[in-house]
Protein backbone atom coordinates (compact mmCIF):
# COMPACT_ATOMS: atom_id res chain seq x y z
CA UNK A 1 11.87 -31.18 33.35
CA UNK A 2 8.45 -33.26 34.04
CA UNK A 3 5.74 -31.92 36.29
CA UNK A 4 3.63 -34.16 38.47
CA UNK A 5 0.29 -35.12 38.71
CA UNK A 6 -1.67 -35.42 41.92
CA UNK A 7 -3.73 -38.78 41.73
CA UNK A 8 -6.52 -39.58 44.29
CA UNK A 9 -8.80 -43.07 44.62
CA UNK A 10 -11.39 -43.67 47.19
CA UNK A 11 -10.45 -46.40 49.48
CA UNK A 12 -12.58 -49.51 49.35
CA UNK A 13 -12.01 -53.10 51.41
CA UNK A 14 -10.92 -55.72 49.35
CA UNK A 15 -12.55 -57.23 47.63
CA UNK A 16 -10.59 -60.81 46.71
CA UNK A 17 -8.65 -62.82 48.70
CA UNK A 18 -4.67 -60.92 49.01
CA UNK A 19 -2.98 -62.25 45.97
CA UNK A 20 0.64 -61.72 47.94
CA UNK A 21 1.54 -61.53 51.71
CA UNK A 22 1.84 -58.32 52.89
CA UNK A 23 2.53 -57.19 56.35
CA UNK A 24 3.09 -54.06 58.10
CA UNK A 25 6.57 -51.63 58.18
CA UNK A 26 8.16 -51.74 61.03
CA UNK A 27 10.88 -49.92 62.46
CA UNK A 28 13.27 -52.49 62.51
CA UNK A 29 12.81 -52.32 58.09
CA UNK A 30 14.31 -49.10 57.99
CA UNK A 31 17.94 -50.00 57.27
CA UNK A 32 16.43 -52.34 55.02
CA UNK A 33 13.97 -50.16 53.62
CA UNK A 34 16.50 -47.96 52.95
CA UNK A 35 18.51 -50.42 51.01
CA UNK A 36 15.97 -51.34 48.93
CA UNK A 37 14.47 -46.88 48.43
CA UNK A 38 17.80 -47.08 47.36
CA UNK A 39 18.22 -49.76 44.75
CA UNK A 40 15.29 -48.62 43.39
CA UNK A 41 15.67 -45.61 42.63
CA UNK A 42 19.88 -46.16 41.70
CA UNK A 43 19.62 -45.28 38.29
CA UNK A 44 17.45 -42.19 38.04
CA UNK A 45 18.38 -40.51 41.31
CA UNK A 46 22.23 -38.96 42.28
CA UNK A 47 22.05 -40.01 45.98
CA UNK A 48 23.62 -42.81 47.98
CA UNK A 49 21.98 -45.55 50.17
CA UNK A 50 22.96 -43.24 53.28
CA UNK A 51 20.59 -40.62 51.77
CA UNK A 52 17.99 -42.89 50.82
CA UNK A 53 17.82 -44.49 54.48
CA UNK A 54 17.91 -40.96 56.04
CA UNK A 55 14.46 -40.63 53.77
CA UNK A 56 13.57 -43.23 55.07
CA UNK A 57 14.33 -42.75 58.65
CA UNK A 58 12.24 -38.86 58.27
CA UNK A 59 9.36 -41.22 57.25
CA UNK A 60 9.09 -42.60 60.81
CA UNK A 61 9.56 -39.61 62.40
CA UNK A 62 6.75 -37.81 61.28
CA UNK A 63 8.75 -35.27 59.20
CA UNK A 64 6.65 -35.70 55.85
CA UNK A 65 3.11 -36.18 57.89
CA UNK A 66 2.48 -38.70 60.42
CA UNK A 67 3.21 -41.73 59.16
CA UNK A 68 0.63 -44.66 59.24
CA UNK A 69 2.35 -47.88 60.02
CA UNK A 70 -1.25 -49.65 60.01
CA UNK A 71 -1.13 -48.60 55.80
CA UNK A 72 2.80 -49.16 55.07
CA UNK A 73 3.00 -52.22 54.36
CA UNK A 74 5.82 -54.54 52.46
CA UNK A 75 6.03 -57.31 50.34
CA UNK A 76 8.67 -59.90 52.96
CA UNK A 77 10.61 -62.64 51.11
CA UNK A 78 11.53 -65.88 52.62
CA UNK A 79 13.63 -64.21 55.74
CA UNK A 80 10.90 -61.51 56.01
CA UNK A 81 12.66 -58.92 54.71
CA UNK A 82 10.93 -55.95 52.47
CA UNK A 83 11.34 -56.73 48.74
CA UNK A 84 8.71 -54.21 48.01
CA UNK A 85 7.44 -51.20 50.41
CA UNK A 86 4.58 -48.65 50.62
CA UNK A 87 4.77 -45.86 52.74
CA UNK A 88 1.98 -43.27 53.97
CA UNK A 89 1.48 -40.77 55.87
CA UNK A 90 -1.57 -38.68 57.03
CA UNK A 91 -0.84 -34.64 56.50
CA UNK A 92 1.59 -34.50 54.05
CA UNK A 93 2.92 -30.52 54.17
CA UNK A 94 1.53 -28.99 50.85
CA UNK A 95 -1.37 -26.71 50.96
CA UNK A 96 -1.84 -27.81 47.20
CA UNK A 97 -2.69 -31.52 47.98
CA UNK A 98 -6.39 -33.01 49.49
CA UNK A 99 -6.72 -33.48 52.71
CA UNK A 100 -6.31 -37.35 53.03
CA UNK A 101 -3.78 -40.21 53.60
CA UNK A 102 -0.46 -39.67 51.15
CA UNK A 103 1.21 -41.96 49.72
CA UNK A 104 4.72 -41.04 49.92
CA UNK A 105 7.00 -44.04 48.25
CA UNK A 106 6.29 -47.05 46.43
CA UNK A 107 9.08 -48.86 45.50
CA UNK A 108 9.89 -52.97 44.83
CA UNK A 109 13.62 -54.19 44.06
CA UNK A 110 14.55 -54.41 40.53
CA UNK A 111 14.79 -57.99 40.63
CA UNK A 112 11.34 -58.27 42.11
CA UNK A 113 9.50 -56.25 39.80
CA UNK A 114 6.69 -57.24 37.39
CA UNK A 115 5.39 -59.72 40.02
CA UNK A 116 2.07 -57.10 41.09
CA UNK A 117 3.72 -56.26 44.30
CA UNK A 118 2.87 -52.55 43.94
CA UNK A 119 -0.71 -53.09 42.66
CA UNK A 120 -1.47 -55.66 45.74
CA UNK A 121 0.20 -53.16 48.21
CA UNK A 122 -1.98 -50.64 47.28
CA UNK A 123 -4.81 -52.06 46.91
CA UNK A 124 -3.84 -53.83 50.79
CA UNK A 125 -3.37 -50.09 51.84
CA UNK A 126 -6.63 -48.67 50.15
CA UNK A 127 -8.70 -51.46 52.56
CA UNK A 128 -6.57 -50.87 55.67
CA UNK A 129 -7.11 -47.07 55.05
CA UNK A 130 -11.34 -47.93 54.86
CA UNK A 131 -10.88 -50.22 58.00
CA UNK A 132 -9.56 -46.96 59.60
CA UNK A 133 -12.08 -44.94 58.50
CA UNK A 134 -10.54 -42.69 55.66
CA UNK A 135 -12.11 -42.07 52.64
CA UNK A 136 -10.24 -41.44 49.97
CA UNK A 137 -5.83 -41.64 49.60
CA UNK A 138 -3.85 -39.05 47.82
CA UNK A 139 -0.44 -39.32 45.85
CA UNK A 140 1.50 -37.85 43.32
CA UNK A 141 3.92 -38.86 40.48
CA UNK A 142 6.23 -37.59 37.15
CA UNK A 143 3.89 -36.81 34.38
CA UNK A 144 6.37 -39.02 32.47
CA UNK A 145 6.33 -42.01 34.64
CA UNK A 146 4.25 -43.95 32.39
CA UNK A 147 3.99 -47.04 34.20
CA UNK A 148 3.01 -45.65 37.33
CA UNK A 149 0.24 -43.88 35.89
CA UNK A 150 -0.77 -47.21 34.25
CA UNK A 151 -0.80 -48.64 37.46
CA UNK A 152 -3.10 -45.78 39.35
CA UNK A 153 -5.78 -45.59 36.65
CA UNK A 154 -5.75 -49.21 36.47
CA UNK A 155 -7.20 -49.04 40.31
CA UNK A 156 -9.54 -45.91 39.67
CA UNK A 157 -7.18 -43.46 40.33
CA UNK A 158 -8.46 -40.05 39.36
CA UNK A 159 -6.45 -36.94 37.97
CA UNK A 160 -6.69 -34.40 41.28
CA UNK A 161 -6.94 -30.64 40.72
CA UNK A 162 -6.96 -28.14 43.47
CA UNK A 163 -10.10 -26.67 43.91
CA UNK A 164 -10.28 -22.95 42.43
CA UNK A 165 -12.16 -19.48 43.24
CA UNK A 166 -14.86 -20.74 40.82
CA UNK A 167 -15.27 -23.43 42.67
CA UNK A 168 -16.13 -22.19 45.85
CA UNK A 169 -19.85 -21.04 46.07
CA UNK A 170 -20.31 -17.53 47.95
């Protein structure tokens, strides 16, 4: 079984003109945030789309860290619905994590993918997360999920160790 690998980037404005629309998760995307966690996830995870909404819906409520609607932020199609998502929170629960903004889910549609909706939604995030005066974002992913990490380094994502007891000056 793979281990994960905590990533972390200092957030920066943009510094380009958005390359896709983004706007901001509401609470009216959960059922369709949940469709789409789900869909996304279909083949590697036993769940249902009930389960994957109900992840969704503990997102809102502040169950993994309070969630930061002004950083969530989707990729809408024509009818404005999510096609790709983002989700973070602020205080994730884990001692072993730094003490910043989380990102919690990123997911696009399988039909939708390849199109640099998850690279523009973070990079959107990492600016609205500078606007609000954080300095650095936090996330973590399968040591074997290759194209993830591809995408993190590619925006100056750093490898994230907890500090240790030589660390720490006495």
């Amino acid at each position: 079984m793979a281990g994960t690998i905590t990533l972390t980037a200092q957030t920066a404005p943009l510094e380009r003109e958005p390359a896709v629309v983004t706007r901001p998760a509401t609470d009216g995307d959960i059922p369709v945030l949940g469709q789409l966690y789900y869909s996304s996830y279909a083949d590697s995870r036993p769940w249902t789309q009930e389960e994957a909404t109900a992840d969704v819906r503990k997102v809102y409520a502040d169950e993994f860290g309070r969630f930061l609607p002004e950083a969530s932020l989707v990729v809408p199609d024509e009818q404005d619905n999510p096609l790709a998502a983002l989700l973070v929170v602020d205080g994730f629960p884990d001692s072993g994590l730094p003490e910043a903004p989380f990102v919690l889910e990123l997911f696009t549609h399988p039909d939708h993918r390849r199109k640099g909706y998850a690279e523009e939604l973070v990079r959107q995030a990492l600016a609205r997360l500078a606007e609000a005066g954080y300095e650095q974002v936090a996330l973590r992913i399968s040591e074997n999920n290759a194209a993830a990490l591809a995408l993190y380094l590619t925006l100056d994502f750093q490898r994230w160790d907890p500090p240790t007891d030589d660390d720490i000056d006495y």
